[in-house]
N, C-alpha and C. Protein backbone atom coordinates (compact mmCIF):
# COMPACT_ATOMS: atom_id res chain seq x y z
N UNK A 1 24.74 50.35 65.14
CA UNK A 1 24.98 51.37 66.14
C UNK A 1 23.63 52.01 66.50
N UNK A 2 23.50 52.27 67.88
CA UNK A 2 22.26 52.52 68.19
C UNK A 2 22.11 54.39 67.76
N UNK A 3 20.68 54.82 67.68
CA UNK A 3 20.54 56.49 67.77
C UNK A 3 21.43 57.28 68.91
N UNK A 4 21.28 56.67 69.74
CA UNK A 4 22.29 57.24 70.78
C UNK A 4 24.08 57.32 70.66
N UNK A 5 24.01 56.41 70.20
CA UNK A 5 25.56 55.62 69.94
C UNK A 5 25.81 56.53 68.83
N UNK A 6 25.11 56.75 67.75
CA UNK A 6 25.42 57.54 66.73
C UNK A 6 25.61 59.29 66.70
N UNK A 7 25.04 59.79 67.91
CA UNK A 7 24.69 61.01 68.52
C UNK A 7 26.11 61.73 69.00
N UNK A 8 26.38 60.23 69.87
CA UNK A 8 27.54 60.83 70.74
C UNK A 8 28.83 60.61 69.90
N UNK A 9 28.57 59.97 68.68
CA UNK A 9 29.84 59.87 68.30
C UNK A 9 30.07 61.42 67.30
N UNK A 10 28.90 61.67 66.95
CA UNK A 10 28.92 63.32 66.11
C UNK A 10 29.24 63.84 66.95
N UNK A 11 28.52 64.10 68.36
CA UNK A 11 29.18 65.13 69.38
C UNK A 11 30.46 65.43 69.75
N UNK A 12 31.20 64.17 69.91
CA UNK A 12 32.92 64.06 69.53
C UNK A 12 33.38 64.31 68.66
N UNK A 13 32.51 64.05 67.71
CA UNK A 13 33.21 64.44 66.30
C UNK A 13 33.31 66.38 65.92
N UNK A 14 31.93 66.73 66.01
CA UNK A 14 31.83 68.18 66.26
C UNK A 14 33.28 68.70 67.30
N UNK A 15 32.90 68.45 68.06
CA UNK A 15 34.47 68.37 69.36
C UNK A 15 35.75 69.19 68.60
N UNK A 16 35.88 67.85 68.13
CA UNK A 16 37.53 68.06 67.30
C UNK A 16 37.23 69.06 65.70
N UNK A 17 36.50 68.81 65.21
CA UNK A 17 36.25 69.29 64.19
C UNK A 17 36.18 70.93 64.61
N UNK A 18 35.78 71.15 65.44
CA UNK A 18 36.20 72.80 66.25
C UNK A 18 37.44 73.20 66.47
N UNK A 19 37.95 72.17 67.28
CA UNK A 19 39.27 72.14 68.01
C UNK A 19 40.19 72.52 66.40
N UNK A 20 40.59 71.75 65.21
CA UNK A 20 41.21 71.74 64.58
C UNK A 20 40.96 73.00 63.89
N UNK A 21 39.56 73.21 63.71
CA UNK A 21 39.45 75.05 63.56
C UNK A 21 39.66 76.16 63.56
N UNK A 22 40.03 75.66 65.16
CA UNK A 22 40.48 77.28 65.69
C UNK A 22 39.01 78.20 66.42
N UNK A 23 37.86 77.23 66.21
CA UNK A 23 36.54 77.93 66.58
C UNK A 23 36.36 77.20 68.01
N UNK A 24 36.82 78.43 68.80
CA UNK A 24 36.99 78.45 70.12
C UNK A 24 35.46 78.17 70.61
N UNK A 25 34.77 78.93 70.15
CA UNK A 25 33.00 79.11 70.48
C UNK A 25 32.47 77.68 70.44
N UNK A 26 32.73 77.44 69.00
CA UNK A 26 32.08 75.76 68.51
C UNK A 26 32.44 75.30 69.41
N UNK A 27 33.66 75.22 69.43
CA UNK A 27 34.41 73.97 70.75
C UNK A 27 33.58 74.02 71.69
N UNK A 28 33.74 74.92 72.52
CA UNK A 28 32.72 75.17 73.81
C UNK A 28 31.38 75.28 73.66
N UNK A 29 30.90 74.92 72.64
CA UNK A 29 29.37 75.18 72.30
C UNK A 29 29.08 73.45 72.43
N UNK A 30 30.08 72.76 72.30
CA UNK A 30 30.07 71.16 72.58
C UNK A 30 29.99 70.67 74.13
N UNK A 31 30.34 71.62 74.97
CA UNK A 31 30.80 71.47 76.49
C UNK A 31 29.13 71.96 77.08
N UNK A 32 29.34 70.85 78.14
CA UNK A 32 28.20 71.55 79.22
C UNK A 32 28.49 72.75 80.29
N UNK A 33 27.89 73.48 80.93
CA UNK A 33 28.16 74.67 81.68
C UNK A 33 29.08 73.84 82.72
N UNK A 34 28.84 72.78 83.20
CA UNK A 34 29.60 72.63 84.18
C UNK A 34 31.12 71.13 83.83
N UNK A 35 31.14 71.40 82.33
CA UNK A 35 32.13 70.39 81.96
C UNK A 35 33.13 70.25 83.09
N UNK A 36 33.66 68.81 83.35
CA UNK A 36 34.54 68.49 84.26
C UNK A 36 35.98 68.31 83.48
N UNK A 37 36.93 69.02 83.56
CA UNK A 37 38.20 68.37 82.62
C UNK A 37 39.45 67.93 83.48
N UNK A 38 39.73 66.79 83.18
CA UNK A 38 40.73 66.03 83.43
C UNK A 38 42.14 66.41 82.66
N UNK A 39 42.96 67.44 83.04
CA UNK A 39 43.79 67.28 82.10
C UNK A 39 45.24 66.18 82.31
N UNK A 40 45.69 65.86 81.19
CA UNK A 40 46.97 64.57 81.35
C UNK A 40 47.80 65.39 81.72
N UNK A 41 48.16 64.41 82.89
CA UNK A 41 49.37 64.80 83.83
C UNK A 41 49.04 65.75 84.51
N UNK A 42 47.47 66.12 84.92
CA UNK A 42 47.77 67.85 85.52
C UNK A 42 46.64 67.50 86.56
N UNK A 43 46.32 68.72 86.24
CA UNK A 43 44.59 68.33 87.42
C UNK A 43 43.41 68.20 87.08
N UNK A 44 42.23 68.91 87.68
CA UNK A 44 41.03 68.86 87.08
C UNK A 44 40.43 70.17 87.02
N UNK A 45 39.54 70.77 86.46
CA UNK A 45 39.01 72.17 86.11
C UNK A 45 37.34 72.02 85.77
N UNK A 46 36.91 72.50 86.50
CA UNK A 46 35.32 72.43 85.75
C UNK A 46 35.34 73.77 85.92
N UNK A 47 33.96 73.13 84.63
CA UNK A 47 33.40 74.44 84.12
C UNK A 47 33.45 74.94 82.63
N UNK A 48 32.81 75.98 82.11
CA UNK A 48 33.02 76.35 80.51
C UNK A 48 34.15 77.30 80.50
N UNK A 49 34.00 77.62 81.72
CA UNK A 49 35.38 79.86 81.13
C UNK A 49 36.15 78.86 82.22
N UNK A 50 36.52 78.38 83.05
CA UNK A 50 38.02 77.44 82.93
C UNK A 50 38.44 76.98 81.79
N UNK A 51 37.49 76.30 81.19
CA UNK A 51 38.37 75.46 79.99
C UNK A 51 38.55 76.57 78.79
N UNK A 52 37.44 77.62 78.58
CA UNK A 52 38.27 78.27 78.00
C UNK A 52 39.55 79.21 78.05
N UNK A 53 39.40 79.65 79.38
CA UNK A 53 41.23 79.68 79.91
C UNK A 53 41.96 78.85 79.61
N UNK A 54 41.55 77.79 79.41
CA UNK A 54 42.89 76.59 79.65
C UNK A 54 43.37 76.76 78.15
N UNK A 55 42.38 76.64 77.15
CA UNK A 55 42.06 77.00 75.42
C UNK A 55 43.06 78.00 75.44
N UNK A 56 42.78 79.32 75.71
CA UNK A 56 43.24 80.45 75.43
C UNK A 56 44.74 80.10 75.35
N UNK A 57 45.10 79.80 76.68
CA UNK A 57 46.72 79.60 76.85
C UNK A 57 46.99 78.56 76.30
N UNK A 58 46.51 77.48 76.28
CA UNK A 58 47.48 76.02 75.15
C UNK A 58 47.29 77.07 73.54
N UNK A 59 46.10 77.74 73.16
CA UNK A 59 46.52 78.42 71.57
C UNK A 59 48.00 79.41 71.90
N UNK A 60 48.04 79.90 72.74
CA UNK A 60 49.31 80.92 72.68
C UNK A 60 50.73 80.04 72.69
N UNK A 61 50.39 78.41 73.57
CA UNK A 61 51.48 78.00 73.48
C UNK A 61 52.05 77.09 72.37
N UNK A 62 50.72 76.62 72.19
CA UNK A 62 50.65 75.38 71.01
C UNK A 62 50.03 75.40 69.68
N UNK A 63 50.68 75.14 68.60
CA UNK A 63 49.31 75.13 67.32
C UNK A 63 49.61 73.80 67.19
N UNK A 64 48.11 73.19 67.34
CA UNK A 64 47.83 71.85 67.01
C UNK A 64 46.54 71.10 66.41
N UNK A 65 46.95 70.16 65.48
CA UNK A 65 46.10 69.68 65.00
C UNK A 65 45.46 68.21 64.97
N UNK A 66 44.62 67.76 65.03
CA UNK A 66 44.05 66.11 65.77
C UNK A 66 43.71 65.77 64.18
N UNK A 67 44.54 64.41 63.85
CA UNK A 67 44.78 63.63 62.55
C UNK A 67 44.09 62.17 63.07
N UNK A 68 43.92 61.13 62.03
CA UNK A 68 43.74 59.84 61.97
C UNK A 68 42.78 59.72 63.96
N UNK A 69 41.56 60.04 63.66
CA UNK A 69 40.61 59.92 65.18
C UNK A 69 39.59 59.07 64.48
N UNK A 70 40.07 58.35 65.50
CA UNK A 70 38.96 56.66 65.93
C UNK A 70 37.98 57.32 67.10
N UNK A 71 36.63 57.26 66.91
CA UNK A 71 35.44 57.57 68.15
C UNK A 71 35.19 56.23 68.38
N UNK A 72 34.94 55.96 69.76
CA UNK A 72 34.27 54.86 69.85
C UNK A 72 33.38 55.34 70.69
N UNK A 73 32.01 54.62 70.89
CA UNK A 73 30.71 54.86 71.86
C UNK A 73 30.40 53.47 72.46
N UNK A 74 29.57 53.83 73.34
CA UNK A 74 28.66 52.37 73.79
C UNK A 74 27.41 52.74 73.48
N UNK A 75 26.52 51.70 73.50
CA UNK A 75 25.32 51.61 73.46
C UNK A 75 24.22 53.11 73.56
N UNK A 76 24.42 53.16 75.27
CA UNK A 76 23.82 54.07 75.67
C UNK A 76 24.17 55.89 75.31
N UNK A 77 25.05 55.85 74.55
CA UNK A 77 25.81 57.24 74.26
C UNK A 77 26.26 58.28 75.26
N UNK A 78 26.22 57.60 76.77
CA UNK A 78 26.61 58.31 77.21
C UNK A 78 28.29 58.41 77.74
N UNK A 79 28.62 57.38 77.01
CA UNK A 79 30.10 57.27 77.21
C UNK A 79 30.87 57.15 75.49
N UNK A 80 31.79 57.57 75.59
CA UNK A 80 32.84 57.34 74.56
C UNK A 80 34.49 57.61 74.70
N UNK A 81 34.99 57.17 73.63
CA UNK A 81 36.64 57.52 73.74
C UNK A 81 36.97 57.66 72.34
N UNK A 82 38.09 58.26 72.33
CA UNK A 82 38.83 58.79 71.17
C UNK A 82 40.19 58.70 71.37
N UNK A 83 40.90 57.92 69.91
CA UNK A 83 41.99 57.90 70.00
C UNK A 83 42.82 58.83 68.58
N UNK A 84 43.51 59.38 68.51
CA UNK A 84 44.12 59.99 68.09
C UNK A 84 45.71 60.25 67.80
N UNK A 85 46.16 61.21 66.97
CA UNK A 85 47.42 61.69 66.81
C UNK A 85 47.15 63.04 66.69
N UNK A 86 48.20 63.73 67.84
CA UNK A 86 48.14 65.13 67.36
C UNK A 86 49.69 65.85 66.88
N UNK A 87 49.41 66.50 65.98
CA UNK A 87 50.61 66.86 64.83
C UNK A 87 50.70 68.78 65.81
N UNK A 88 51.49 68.53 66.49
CA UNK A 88 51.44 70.01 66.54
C UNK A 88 53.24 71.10 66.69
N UNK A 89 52.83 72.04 67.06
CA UNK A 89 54.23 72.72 66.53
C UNK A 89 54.50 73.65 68.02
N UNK A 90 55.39 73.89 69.35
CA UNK A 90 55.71 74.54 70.50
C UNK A 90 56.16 75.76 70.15
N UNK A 91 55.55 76.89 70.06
CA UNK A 91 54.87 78.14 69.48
C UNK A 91 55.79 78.98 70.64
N UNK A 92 55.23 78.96 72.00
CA UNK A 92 56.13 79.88 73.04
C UNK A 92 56.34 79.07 74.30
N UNK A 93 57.08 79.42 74.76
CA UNK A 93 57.49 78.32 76.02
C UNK A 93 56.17 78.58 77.55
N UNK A 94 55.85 77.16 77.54
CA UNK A 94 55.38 77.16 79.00
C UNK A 94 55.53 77.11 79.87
N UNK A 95 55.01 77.70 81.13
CA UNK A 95 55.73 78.07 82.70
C UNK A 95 56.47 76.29 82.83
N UNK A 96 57.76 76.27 83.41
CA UNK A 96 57.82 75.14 83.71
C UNK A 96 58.56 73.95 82.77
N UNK A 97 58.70 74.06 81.32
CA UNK A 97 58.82 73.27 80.32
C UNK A 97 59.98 74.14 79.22
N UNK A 98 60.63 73.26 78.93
CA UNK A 98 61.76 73.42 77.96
C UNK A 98 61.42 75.13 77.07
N UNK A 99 62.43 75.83 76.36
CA UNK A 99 62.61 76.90 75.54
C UNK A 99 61.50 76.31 74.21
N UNK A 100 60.46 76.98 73.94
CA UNK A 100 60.22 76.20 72.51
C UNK A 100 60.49 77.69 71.25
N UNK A 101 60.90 76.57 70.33
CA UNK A 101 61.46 77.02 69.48
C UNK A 101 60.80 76.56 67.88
N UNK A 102 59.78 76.67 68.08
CA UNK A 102 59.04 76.13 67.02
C UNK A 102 59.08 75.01 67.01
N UNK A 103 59.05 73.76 67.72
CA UNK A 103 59.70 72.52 67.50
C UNK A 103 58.32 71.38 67.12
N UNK A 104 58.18 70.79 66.63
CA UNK A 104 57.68 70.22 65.63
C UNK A 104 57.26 68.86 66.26
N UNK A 105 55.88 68.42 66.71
CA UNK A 105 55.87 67.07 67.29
C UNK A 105 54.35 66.31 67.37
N UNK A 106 55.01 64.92 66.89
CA UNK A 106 53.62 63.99 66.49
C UNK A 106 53.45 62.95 67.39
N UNK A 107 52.55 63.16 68.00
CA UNK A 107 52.37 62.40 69.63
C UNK A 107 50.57 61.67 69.64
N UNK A 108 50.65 60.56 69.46
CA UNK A 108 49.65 59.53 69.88
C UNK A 108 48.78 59.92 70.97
N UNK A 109 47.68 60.17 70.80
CA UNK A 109 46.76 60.41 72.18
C UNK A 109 45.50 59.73 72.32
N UNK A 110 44.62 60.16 73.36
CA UNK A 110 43.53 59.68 73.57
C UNK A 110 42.57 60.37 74.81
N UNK A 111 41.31 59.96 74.45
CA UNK A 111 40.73 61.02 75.23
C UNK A 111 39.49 59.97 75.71
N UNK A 112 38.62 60.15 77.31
CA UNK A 112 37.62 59.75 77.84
C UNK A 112 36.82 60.71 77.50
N UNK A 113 35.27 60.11 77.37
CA UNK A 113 33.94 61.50 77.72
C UNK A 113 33.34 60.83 77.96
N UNK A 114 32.10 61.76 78.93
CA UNK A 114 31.10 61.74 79.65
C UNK A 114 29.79 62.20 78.89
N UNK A 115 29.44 62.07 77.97
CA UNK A 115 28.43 62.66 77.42
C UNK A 115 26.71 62.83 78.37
N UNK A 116 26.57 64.23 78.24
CA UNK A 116 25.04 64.54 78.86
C UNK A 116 23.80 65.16 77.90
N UNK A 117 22.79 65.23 77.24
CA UNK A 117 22.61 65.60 76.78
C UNK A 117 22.79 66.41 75.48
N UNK A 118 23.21 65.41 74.42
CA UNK A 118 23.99 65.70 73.21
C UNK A 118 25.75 66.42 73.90
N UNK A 119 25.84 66.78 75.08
CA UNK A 119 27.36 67.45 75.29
C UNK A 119 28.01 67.35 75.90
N UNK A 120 29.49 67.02 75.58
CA UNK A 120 30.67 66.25 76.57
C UNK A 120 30.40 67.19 78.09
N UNK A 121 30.48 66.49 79.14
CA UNK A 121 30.18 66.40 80.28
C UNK A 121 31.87 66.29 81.24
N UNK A 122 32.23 65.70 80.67
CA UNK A 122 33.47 65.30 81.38
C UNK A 122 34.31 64.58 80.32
N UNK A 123 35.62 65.13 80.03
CA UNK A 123 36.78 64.47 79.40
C UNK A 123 38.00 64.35 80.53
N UNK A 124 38.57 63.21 79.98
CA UNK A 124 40.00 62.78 80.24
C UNK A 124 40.67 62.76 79.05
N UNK A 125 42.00 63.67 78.98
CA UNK A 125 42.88 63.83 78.18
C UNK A 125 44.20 62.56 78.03
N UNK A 126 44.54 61.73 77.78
CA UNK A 126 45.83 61.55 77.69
C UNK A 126 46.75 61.27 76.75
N UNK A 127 48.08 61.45 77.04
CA UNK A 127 49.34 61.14 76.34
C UNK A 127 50.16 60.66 76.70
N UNK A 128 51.50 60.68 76.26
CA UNK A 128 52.91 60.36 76.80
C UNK A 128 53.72 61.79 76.82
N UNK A 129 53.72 62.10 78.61
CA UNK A 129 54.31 63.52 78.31
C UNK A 129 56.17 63.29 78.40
N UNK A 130 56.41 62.50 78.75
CA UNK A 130 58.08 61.83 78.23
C UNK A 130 58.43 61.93 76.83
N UNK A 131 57.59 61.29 76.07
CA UNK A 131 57.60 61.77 74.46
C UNK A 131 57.46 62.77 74.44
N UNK A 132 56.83 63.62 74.85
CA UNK A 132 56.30 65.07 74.05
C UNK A 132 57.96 65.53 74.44
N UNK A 133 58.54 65.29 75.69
CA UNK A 133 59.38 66.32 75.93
C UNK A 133 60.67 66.05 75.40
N UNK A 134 60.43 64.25 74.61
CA UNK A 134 61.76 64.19 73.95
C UNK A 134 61.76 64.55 72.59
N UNK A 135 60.68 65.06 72.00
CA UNK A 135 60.77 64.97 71.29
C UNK A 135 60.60 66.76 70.51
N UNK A 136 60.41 67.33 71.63
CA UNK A 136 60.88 68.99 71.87
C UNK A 136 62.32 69.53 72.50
N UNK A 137 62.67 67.93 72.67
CA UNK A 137 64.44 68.42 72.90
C UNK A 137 64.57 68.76 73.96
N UNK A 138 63.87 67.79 75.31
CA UNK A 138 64.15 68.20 76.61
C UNK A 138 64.82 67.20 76.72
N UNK A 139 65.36 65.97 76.51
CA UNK A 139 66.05 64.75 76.53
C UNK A 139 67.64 64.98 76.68
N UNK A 140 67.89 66.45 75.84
CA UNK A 140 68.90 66.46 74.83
C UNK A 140 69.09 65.76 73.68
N UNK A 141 70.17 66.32 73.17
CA UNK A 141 69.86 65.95 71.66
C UNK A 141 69.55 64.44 70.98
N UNK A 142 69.16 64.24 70.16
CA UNK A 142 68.60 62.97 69.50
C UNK A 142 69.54 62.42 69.88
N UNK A 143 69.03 60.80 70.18
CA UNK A 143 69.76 60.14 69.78
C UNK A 143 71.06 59.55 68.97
N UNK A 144 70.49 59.63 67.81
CA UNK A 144 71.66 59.78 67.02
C UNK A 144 72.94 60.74 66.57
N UNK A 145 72.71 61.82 67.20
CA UNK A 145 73.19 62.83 67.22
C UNK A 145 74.44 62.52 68.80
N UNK A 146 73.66 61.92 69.80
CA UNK A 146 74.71 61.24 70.70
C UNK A 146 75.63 60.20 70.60
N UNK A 147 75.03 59.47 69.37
CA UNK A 147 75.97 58.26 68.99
C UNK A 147 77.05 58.71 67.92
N UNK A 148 77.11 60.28 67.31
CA UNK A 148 77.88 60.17 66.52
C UNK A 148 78.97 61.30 67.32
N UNK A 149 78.29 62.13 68.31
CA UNK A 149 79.73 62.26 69.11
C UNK A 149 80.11 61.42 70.11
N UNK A 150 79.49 60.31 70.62
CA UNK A 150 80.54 59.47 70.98
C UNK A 150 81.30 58.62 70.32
N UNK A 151 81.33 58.29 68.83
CA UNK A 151 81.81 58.13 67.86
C UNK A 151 83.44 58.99 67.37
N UNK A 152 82.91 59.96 67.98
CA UNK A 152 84.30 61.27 67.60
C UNK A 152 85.25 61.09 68.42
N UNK A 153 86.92 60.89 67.67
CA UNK A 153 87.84 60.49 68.35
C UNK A 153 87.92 61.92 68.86
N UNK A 154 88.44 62.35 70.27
CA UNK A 154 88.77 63.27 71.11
C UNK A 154 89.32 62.76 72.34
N UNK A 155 89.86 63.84 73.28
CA UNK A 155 89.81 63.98 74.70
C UNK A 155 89.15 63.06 75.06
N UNK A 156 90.02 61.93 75.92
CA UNK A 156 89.50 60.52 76.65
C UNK A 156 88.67 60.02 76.03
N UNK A 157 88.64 59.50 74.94
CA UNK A 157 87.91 58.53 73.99
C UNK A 157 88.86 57.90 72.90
N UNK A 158 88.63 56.39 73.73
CA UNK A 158 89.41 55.46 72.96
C UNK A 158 89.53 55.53 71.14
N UNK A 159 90.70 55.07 71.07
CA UNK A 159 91.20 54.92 69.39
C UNK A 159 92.08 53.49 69.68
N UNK A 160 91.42 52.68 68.47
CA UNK A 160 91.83 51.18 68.77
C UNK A 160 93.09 51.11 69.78
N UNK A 161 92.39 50.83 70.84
CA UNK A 161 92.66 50.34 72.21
C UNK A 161 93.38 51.82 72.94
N UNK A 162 93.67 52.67 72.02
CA UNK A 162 94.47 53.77 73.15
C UNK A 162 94.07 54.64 73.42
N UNK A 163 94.55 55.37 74.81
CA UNK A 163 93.95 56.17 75.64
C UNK A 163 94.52 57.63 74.86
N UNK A 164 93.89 58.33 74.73
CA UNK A 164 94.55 59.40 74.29
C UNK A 164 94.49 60.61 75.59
N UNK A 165 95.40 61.08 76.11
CA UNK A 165 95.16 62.08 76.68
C UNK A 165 95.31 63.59 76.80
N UNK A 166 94.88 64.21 77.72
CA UNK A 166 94.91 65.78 77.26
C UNK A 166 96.13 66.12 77.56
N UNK A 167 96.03 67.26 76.98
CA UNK A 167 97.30 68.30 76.77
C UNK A 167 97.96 68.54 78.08
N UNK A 168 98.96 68.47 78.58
CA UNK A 168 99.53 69.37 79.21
C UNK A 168 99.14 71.09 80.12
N UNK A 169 98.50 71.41 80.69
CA UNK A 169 98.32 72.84 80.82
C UNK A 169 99.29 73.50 81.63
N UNK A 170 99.49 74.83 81.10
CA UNK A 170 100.51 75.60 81.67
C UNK A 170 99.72 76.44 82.58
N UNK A 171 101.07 76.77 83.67
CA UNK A 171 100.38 77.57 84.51
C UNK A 171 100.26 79.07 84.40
N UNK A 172 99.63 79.74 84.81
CA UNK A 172 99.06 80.83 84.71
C UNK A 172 100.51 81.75 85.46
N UNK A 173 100.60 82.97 84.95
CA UNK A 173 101.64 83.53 85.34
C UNK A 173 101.69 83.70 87.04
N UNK A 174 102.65 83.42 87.97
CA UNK A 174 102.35 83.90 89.18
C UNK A 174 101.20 82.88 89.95
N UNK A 175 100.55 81.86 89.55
CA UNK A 175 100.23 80.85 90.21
C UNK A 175 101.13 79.51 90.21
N UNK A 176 100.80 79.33 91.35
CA UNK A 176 101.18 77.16 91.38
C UNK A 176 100.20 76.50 91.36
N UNK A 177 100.59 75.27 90.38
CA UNK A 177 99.91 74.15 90.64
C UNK A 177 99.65 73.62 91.48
């Protein structure tokens, strides 16, 4: 691995090693003044006090932590990627997105950079935001949890071969059917 190659992969590494911290400063002490961010699924934001806006509000919404990260670089160090898992927990609900309720979720990711001068320059974030949201219970309920009430003999659900049907309802005093 070249000096360069080895540079930018600490610089990523510093990155997350902030991020999982909680050291908002470090983090951004990794970013250039005019960092470009790509966020997944969203838009783009440059700059340092955008992204730390963006920081501020994912900590209020999210506590999360980046596990098992692969860096990769090229040659010249001015490019790299990172792949990852992030283990994190939906803290308060975001404009737009399901009730969170503390809900608990381990989602595969990955990230582009731009490295300039020892400091990410430009990232691309991504994930699977379909997973994230099934797995915060925007889907409705699990899976399996659907297979075992359609499993439950009831109201119009077959029992070897028969139809069972509902009750009868009476009418309300002083109305017709």
């Amino acid at each position: 691995m070249s000096d360069a190659a080895s540079r930018a992969e600490g610089t990523v590494r510093a990155y997350y090693r902030a991020f999982n911290a909680g050291d908002v400063d470090g983090f951004l002490a990794q970013l250039t003044d005019d960092v470009v961010h790509d966020i997944s699924q969203g838009g783009r934001e440059i700059g340092r006090a955008a992204f730390r806006r963006f920081l501020e509000h994912m900590n209020r919404c999210y506590g999360e932590k980046i596990v098992d990260l692969t860096v990769m670089t090229e040659p010249t160090g001015r490019r790299a990627a990172a792949e990852f898992t992030v283990l994190g927990t939906y803290l308060a609900t975001d404009t737009g997105l399901p009730p969170a309720r503390g809900q608990r979720y381990r989602l595969p990711a990955g990230a582009f950079f731009e490295l300039r001068n020892g400091k990410v320059a430009r990232i691309s974030n991504h994930y699977n935001f379909k997973d994230w949201l099934a797995q915060v219970g925007a889907g409705g309920p699990p899976r399996a949890a659907r297979k075992a009430k359609k499993a439950k003999v009831g109201v119009g659900v077959k029992k070897s071969g028969a139809q069972k049907s509902k009750p009868a309802r009476r009418a309300k005093p002083g109305r017709s059917r």
